[in-house]
Protein backbone atom coordinates (compact mmCIF):
# COMPACT_ATOMS: atom_id res chain seq x y z
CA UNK A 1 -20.04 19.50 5.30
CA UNK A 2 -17.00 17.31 4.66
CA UNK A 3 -16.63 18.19 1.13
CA UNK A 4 -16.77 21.87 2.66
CA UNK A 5 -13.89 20.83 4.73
CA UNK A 6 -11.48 19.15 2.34
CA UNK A 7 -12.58 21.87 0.20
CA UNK A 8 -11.02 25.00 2.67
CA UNK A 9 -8.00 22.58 3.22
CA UNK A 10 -6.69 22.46 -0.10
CA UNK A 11 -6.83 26.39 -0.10
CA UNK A 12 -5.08 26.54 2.54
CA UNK A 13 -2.74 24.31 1.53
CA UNK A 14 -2.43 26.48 -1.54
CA UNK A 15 -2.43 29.05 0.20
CA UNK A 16 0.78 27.97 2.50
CA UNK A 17 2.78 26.75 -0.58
CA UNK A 18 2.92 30.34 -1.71
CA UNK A 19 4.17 31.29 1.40
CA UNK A 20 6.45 28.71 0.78
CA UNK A 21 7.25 29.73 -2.32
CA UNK A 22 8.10 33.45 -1.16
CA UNK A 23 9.22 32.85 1.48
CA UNK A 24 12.05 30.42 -0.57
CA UNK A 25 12.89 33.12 -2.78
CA UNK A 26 13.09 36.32 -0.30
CA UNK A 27 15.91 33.50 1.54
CA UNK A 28 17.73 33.34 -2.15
CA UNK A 29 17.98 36.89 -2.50
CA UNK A 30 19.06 37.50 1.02
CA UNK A 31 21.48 34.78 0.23
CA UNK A 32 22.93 36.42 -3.12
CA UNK A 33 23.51 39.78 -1.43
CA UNK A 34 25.52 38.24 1.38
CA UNK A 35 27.72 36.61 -1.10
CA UNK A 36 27.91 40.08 -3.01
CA UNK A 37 28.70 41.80 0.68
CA UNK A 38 30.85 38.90 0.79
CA UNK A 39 32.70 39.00 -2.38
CA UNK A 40 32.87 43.00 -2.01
CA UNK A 41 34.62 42.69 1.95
CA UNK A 42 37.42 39.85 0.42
CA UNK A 43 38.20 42.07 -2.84
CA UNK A 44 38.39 45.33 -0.03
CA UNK A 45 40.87 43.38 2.43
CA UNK A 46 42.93 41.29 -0.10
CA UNK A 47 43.95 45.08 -2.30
């Protein structure tokens, strides 16, 4: 039963690394199109 356990463990902790993973690139992107929102507002104000 412990081997079970250490077993389901690991895929979860697979499982949240994804997450991880996703979740780390959904914040890049989110990140890049502020900058371009960004970039786009200074190039609008400074004409």
């Amino acid at each position: 039963m412990s081997r079970n356990l250490n077993s389901n463990n690991i895929e979860n902790d697979e499982f949240n690394l994804k997450n991880e993973d996703i979740d780390y690139k959904d914040l890049i992107t989110k990140l890049k199109e502020i900058a371009s929102t960004i970039a786009l507002l200074e190039k609008t104000i400074f004409k």
